[in-house]
Protein backbone atom coordinates (compact mmCIF):
# COMPACT_ATOMS: atom_id res chain seq x y z
CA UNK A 1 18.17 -4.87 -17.05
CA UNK A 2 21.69 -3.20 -16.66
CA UNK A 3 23.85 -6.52 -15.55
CA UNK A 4 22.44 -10.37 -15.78
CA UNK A 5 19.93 -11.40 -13.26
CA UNK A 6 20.86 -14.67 -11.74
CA UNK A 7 18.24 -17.26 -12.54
CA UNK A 8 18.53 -19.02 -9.14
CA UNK A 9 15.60 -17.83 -6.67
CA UNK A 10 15.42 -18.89 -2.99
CA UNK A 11 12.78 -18.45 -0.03
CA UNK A 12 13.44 -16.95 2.96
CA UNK A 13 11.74 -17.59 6.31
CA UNK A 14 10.40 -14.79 8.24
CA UNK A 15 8.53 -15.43 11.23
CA UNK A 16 7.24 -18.70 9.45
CA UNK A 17 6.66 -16.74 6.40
CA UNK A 18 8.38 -17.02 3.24
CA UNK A 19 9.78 -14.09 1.81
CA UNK A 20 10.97 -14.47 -1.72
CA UNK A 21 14.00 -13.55 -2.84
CA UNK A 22 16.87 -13.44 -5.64
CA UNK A 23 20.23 -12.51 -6.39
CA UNK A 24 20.25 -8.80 -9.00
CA UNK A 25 23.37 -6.61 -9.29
CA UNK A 26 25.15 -9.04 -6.81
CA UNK A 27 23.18 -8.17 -4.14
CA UNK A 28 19.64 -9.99 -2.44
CA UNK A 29 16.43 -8.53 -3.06
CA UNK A 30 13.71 -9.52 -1.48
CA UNK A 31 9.99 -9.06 -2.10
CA UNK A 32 7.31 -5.92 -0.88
CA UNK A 33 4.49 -8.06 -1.31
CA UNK A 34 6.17 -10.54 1.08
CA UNK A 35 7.20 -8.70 3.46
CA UNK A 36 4.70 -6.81 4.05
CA UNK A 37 2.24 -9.80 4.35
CA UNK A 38 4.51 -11.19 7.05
CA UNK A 39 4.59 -7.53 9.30
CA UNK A 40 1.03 -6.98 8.71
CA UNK A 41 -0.78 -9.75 8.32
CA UNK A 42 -2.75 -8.04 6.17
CA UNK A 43 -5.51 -9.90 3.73
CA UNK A 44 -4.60 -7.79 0.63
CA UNK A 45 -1.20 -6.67 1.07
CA UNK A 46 -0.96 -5.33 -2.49
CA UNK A 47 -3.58 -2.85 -1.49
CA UNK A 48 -1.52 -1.93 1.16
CA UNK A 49 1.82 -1.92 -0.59
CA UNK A 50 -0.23 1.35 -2.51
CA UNK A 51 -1.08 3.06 0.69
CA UNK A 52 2.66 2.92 2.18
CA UNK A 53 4.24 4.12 -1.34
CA UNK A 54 1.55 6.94 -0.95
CA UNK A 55 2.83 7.51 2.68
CA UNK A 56 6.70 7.57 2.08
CA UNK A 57 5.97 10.09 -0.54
CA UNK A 58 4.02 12.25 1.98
CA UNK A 59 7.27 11.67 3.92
CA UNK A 60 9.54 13.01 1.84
CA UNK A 61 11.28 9.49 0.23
CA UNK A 62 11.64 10.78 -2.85
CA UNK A 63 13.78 8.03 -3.79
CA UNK A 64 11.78 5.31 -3.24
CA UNK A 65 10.54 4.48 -7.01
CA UNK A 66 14.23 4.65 -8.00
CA UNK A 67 15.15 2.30 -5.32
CA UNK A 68 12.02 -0.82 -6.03
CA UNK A 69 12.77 -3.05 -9.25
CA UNK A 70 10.57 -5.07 -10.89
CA UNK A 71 12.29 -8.37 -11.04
CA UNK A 72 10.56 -11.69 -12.05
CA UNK A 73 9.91 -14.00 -9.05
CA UNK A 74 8.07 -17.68 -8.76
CA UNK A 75 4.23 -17.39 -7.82
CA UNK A 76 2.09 -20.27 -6.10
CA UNK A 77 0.97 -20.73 -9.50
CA UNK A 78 4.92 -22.14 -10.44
CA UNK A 79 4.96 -19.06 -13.53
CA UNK A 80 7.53 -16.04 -12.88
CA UNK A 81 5.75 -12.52 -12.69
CA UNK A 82 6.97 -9.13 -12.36
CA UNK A 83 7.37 -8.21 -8.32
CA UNK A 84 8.07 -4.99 -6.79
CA UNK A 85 11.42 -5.93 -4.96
CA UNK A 86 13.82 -3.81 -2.54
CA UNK A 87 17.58 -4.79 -1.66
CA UNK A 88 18.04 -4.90 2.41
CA UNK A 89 19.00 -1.19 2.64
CA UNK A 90 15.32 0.02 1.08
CA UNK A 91 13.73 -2.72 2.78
CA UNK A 92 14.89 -1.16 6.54
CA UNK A 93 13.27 1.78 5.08
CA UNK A 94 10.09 0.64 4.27
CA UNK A 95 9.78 -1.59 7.54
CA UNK A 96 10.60 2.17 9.67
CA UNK A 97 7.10 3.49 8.21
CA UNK A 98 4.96 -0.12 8.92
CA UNK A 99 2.99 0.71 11.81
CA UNK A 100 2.77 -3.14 13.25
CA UNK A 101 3.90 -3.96 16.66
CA UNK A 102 5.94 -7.30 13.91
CA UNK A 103 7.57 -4.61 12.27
CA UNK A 104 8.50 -3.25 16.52
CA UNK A 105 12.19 -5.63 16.90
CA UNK A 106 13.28 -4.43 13.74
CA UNK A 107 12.75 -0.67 14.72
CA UNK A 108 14.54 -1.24 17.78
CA UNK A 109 17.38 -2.97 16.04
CA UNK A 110 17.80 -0.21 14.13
CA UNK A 111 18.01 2.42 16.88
CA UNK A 112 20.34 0.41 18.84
CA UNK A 113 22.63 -0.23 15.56
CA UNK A 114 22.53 3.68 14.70
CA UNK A 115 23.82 4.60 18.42
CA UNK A 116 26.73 1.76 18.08
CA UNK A 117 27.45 3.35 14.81
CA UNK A 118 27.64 7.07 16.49
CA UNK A 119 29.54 5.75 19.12
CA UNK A 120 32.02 4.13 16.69
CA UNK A 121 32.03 7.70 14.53
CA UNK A 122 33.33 9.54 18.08
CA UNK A 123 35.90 6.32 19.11
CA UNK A 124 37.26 4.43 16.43
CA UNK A 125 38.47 1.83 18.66
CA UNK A 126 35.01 0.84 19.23
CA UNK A 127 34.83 -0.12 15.55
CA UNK A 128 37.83 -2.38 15.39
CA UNK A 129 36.59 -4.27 18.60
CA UNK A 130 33.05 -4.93 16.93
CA UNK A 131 34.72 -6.36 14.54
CA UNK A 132 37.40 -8.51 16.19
CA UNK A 133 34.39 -9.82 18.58
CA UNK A 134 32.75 -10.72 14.87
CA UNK A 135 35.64 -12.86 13.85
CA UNK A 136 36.13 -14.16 17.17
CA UNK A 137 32.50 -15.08 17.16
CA UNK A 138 32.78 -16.75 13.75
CA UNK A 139 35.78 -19.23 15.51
CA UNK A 140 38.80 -17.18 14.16
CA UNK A 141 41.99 -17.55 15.91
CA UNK A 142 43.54 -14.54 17.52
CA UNK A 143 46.56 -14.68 15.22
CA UNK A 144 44.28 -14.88 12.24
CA UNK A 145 42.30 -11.80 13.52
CA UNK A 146 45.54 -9.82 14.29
CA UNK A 147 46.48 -10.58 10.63
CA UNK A 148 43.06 -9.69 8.75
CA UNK A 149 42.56 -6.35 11.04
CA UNK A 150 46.39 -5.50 9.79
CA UNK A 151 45.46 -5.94 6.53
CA UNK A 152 41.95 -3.71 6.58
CA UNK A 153 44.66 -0.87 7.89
CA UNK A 154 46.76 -1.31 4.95
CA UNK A 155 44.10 -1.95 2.40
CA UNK A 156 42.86 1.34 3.80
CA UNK A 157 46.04 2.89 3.49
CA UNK A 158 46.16 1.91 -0.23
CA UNK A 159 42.79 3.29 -0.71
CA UNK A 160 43.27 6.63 1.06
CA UNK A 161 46.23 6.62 -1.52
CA UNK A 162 44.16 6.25 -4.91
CA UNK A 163 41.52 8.61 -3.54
CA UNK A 164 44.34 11.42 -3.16
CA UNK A 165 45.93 10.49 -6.30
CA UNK A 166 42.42 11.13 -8.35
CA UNK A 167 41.19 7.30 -8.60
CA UNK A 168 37.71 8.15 -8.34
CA UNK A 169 35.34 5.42 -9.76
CA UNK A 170 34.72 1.53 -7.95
CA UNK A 171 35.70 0.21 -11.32
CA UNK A 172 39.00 1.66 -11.20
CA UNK A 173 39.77 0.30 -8.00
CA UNK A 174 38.46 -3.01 -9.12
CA UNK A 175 41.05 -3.12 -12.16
CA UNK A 176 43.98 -2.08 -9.69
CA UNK A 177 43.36 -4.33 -7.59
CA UNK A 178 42.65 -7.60 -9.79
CA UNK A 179 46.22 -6.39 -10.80
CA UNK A 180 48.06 -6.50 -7.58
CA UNK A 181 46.29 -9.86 -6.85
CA UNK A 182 47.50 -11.17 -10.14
CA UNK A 183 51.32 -10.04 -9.17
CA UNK A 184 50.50 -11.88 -5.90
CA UNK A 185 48.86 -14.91 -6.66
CA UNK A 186 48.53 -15.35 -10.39
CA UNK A 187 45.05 -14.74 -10.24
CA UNK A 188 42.36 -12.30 -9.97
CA UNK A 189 39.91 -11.81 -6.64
CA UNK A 190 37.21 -13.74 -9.01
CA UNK A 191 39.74 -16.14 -10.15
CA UNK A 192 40.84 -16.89 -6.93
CA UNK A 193 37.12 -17.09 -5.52
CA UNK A 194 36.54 -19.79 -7.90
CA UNK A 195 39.51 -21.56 -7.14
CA UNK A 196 38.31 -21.26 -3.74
CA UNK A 197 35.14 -22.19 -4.38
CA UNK A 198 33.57 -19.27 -2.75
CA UNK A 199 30.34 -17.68 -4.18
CA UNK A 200 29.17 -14.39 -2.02
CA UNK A 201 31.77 -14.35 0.66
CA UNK A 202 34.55 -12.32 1.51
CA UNK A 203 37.85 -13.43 -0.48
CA UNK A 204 39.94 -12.27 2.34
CA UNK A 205 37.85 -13.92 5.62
CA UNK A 206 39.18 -17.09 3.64
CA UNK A 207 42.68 -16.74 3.36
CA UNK A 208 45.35 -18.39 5.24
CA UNK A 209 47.90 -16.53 7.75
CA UNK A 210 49.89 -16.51 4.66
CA UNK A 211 48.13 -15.36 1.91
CA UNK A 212 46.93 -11.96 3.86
CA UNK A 213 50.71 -11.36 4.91
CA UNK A 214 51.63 -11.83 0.92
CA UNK A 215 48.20 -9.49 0.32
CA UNK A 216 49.42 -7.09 2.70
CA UNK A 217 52.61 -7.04 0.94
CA UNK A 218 51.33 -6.80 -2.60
CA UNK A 219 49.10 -3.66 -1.28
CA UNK A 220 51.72 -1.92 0.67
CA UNK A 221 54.32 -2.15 -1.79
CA UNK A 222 51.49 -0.55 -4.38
CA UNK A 223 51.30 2.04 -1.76
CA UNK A 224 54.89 2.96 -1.44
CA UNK A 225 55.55 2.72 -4.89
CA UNK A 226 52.58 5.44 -6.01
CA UNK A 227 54.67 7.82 -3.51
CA UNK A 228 57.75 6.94 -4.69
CA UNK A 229 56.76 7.92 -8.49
CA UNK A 230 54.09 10.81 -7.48
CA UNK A 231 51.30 8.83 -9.86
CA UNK A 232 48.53 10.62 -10.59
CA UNK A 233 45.16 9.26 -12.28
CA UNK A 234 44.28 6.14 -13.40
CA UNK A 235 46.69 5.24 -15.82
């Protein structure tokens, strides 16, 4: 494997089923097998696992082998074997082709999140509300959500910037912008997640009023500043 596998598995509960599932390429993953028991209710769902794989193909997901990793997962038996595991995007895919009237709420999920996400493509505005309602849902206050929408803008801003300016690759971004949070704060985003104590979440859904004002700052002044001296690359 590419990056470390984290050793820590967990269950999931679907529909009183457990799903199993781990933690690869910072991301979950959860498992076919699993899933597929819990939509189909089917005695040997390994057997059926090799029918849908035969059926996507037929479909024209050509991706599909490239997108299922073998990763090792906990068995009734308490030993770790090799399981065909998808992350949540290639798992949506799989459930669209499971003909079971389980697999029915998810399908309809998905039709009424693709129409939001249309509407959102032809007004914006629609966007930025789903996601205020989000925070505001979560128990944010209204200054706090003015603040961390003002600061998407401007990380956006910065972003747009790079892009122009021929900063291509995620890593690149990731190295510019550990440096403008070290100028900020003294630390990098992982740095300051551990200080935090954060694991998964979103650095900036857990800062103060005043550390996204002094983000904004650091990432706006980045902005100006690549203008100002007509940078180009990644230097």
């Amino acid at each position: 494997m590419s990056k470390k596998l984290e050793e820590t598995t967990k269950l999931a509960v679907f529909k009183g089923k457990k799903i199993r599932k781990i933690i690869y390429n910072n991301e979950w993953w959860f498992s076919v097998i699993d899933v597929i028991e819990a939509l189909t209710d089917s005695n040997i769902p390994r057997r059926y696992w090799s029918d849908l794989k035969r059926k996507l193909k037929k479909e024209g997901y050509g991706q599909l082998y490239e997108n299922i990793v073998q990763l090792k997962l906990e068995s009734i038996d308490g030993k770790k074997y090799s399981t065909d595991c998808a992350n949540t995007e290639t798992m949506f895919r799989l459930i669209q082709s499971i003909p079971s009237p389980k697999a029915e709420p998810f399908k309809r999920w998905f039709a009424k999140v693709g129409y939001e996400r249309i509407q959102e493509i032809e007004d914006p505005e629609l966007a930025s509300k789903r996601i205020r309602d989000l925070y505001k849902a979560k128990g944010y206050s209204d200054d706090w959500i003015e603040k961390r929408m003002r600061s998407i803008a401007v990380r956006d801003e910065l972003t747009d910037e790079w892009q122009k300016r021929g900063v291509k690759e995620q890593k690149e971004y990731s190295i510019l912008t550990a440096e403008i949070s070290k100028a900020t704060f003294g630390m990098t985003p992982s740095e300051y997640k551990k200080f935090k104590n954060l694991k998964r979440e979103n650095l900036r859904d857990h800062m103060t009023d005043l550390e996204l004002i002094f983000t904004m700052l650091g990432e706006a002044s980045t902005t100006k500043i690549a203008r100002k001296k007509n940078v180009h690359g990644f230097i």
